[in-house]
N, C-alpha and C. Protein backbone atom coordinates (compact mmCIF):
# COMPACT_ATOMS: atom_id res chain seq x y z
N UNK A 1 90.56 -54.10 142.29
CA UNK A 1 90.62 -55.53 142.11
C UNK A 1 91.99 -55.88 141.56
N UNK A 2 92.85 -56.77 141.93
CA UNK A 2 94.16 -57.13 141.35
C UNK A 2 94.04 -58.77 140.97
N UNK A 3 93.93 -58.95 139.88
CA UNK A 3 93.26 -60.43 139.26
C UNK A 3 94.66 -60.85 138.27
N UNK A 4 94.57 -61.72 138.32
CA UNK A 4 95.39 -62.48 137.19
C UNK A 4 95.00 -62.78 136.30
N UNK A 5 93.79 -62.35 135.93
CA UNK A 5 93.26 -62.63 134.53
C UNK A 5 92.55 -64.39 133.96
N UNK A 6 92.79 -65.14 135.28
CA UNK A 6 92.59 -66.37 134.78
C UNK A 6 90.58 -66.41 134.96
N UNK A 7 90.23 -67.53 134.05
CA UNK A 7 88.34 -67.46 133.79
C UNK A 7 87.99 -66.74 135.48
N UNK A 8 88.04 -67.36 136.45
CA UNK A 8 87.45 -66.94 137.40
C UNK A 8 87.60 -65.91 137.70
N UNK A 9 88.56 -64.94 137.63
CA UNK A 9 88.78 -63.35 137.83
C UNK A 9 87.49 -62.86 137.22
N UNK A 10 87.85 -63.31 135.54
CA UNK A 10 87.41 -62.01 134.44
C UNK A 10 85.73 -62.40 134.80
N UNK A 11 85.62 -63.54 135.57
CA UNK A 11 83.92 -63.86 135.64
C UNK A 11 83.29 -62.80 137.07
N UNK A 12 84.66 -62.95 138.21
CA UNK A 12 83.88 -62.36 138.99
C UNK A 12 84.47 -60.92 138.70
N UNK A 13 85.12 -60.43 137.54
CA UNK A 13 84.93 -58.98 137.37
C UNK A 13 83.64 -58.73 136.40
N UNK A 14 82.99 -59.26 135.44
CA UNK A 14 81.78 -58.82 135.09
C UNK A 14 80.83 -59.07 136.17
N UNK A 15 81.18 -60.21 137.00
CA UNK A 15 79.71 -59.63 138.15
C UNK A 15 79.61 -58.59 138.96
N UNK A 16 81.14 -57.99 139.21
CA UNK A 16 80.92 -56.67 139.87
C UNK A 16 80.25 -55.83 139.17
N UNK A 17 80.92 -55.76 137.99
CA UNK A 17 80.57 -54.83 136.83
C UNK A 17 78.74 -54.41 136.54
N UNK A 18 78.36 -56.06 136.59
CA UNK A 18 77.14 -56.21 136.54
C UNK A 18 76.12 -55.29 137.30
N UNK A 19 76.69 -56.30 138.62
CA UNK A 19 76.30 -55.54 139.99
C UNK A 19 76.27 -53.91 140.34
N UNK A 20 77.16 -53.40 140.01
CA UNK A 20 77.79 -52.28 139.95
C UNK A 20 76.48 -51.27 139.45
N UNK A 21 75.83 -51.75 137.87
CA UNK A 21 75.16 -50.96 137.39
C UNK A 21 74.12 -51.05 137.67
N UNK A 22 73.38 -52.12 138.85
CA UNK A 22 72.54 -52.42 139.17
C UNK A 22 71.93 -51.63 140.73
N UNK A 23 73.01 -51.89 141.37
CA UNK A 23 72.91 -51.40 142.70
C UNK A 23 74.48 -50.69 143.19
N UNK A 24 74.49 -50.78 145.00
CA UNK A 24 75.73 -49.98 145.09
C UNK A 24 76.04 -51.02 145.98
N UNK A 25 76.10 -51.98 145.65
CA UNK A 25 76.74 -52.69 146.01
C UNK A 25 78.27 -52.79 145.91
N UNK A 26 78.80 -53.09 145.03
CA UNK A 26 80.10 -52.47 144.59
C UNK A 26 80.81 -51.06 143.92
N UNK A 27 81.65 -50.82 144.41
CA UNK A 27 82.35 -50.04 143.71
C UNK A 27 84.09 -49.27 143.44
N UNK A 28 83.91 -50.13 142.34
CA UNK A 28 85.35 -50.66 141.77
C UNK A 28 85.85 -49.38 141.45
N UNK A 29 87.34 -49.24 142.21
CA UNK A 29 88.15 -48.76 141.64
C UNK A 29 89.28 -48.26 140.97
N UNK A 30 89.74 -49.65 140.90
CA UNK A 30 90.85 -49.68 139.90
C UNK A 30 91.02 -51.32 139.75
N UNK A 31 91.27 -51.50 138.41
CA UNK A 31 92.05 -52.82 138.20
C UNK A 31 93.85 -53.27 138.46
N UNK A 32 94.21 -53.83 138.63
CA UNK A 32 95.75 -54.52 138.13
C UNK A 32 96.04 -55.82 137.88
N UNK A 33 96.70 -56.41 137.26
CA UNK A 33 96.85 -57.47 136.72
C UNK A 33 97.90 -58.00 136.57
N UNK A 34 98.56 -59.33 137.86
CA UNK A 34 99.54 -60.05 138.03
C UNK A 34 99.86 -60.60 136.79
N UNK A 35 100.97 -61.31 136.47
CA UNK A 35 101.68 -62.13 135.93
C UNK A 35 101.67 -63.31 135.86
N UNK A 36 100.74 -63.89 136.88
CA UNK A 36 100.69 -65.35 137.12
C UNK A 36 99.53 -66.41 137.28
N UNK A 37 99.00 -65.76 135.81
CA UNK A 37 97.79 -66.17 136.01
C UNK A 37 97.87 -67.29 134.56
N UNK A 38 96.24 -67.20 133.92
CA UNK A 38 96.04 -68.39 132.99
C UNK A 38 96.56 -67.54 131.41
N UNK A 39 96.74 -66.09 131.64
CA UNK A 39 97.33 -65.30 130.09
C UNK A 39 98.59 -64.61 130.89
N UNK A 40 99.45 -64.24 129.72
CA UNK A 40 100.15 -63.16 129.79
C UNK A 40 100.18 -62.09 130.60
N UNK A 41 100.88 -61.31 130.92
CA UNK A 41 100.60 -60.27 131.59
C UNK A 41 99.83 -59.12 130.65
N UNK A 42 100.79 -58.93 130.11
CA UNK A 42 100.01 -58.07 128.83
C UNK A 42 98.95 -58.05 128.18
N UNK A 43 98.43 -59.75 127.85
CA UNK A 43 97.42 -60.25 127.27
C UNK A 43 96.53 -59.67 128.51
N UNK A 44 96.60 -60.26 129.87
CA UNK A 44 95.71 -59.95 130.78
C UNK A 44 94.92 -58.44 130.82
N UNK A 45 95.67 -57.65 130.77
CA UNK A 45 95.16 -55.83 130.86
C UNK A 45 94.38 -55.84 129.36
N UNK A 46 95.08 -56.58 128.17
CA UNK A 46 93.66 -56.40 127.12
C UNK A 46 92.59 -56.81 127.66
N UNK A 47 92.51 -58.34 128.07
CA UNK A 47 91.28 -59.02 128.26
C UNK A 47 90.50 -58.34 128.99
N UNK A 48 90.86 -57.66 130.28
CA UNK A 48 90.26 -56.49 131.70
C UNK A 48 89.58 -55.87 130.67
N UNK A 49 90.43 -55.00 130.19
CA UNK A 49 89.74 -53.66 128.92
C UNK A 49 88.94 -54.31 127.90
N UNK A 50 88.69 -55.33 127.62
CA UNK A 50 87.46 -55.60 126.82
C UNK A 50 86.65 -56.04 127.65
N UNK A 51 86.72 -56.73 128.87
CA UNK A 51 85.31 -56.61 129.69
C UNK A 51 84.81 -55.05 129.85
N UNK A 52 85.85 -54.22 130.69
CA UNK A 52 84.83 -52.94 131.12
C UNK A 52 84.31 -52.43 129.68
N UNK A 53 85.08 -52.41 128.50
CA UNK A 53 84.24 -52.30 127.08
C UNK A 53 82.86 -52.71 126.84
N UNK A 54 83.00 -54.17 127.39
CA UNK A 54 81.82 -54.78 127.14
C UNK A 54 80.24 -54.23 128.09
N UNK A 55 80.96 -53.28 128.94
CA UNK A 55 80.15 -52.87 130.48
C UNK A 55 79.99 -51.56 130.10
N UNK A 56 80.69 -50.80 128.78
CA UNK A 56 80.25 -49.39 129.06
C UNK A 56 81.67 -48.57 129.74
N UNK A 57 82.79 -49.41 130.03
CA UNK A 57 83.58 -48.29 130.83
C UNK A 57 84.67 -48.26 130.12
N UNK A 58 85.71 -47.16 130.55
CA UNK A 58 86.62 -47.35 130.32
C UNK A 58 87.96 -47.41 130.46
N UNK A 59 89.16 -47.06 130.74
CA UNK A 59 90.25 -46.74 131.23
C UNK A 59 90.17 -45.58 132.22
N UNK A 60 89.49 -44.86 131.59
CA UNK A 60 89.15 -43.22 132.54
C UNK A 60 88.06 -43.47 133.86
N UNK A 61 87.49 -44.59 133.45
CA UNK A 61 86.13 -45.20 134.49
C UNK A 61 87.06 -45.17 135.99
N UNK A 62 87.71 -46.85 135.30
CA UNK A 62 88.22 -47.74 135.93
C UNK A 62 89.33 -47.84 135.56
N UNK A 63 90.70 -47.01 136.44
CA UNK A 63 91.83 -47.30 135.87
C UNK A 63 92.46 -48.68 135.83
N UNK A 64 93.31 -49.15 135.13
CA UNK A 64 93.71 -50.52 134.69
C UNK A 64 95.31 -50.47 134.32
N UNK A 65 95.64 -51.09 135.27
CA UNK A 65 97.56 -51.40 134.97
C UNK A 65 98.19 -52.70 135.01
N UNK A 66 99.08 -52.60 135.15
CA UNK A 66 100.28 -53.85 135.29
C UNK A 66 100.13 -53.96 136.91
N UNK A 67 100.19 -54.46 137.32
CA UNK A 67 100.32 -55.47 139.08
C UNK A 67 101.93 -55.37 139.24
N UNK A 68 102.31 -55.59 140.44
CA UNK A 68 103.67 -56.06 140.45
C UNK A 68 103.92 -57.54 139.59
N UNK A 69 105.20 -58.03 139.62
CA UNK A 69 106.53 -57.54 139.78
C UNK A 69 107.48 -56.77 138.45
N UNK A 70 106.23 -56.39 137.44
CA UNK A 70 106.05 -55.87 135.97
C UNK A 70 106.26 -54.35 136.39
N UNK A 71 107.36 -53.89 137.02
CA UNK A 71 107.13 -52.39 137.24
C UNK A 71 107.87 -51.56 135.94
N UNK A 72 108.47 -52.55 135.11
CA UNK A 72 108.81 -51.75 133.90
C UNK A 72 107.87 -51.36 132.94
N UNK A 73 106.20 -51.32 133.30
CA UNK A 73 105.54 -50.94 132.48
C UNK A 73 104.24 -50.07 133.21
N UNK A 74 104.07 -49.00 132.61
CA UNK A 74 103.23 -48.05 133.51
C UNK A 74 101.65 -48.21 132.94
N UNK A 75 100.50 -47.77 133.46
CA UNK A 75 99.80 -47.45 133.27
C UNK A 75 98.80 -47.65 131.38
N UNK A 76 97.90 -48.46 131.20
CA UNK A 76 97.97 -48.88 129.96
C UNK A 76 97.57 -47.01 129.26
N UNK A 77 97.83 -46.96 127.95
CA UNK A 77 97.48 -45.51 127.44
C UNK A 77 96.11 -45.77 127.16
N UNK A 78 95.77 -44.40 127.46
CA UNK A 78 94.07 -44.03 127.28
C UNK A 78 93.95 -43.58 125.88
N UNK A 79 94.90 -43.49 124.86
CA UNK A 79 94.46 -43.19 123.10
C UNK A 79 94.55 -44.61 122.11
């Protein structure tokens, strides 16, 4: 999924999420997160990581990064 983090992303990423644990309907595998949305870029990859938190997952689940055009920053750390 590559979301910008704005309400409607982070809504239809807990319904995958939802979905996800429900059936097989979906299955997500990896996040990234543009720049041009309703937060930060940075802010955005927290907000991602406290939904899959909120779902049970985690970085190791569902990997989660920076989107383009942010290539000066890699991969958020898993400690």
């Amino acid at each position: 999924v590559d979301n910008d983090s704005d309400v409607d992303d982070l809504g239809a990423l807990m319904y995958i999420l939802a979905s996800q644990s429900t059936t097989d309907e979906h299955d997500l595998k990896a996040i990234t997160v543009t720049p041009n949305g309703w937060s930060n870029q940075w802010s955005g990859v927290i907000n991602n990581q406290r939904v899959l938190r909120k779902f049970g997952c985690s970085v190791q689940d569902v990997p989660l990064t920076y989107g383009h055009p942010s290539s000066r920053y890699s991969i958020l750390s898993t400690s």
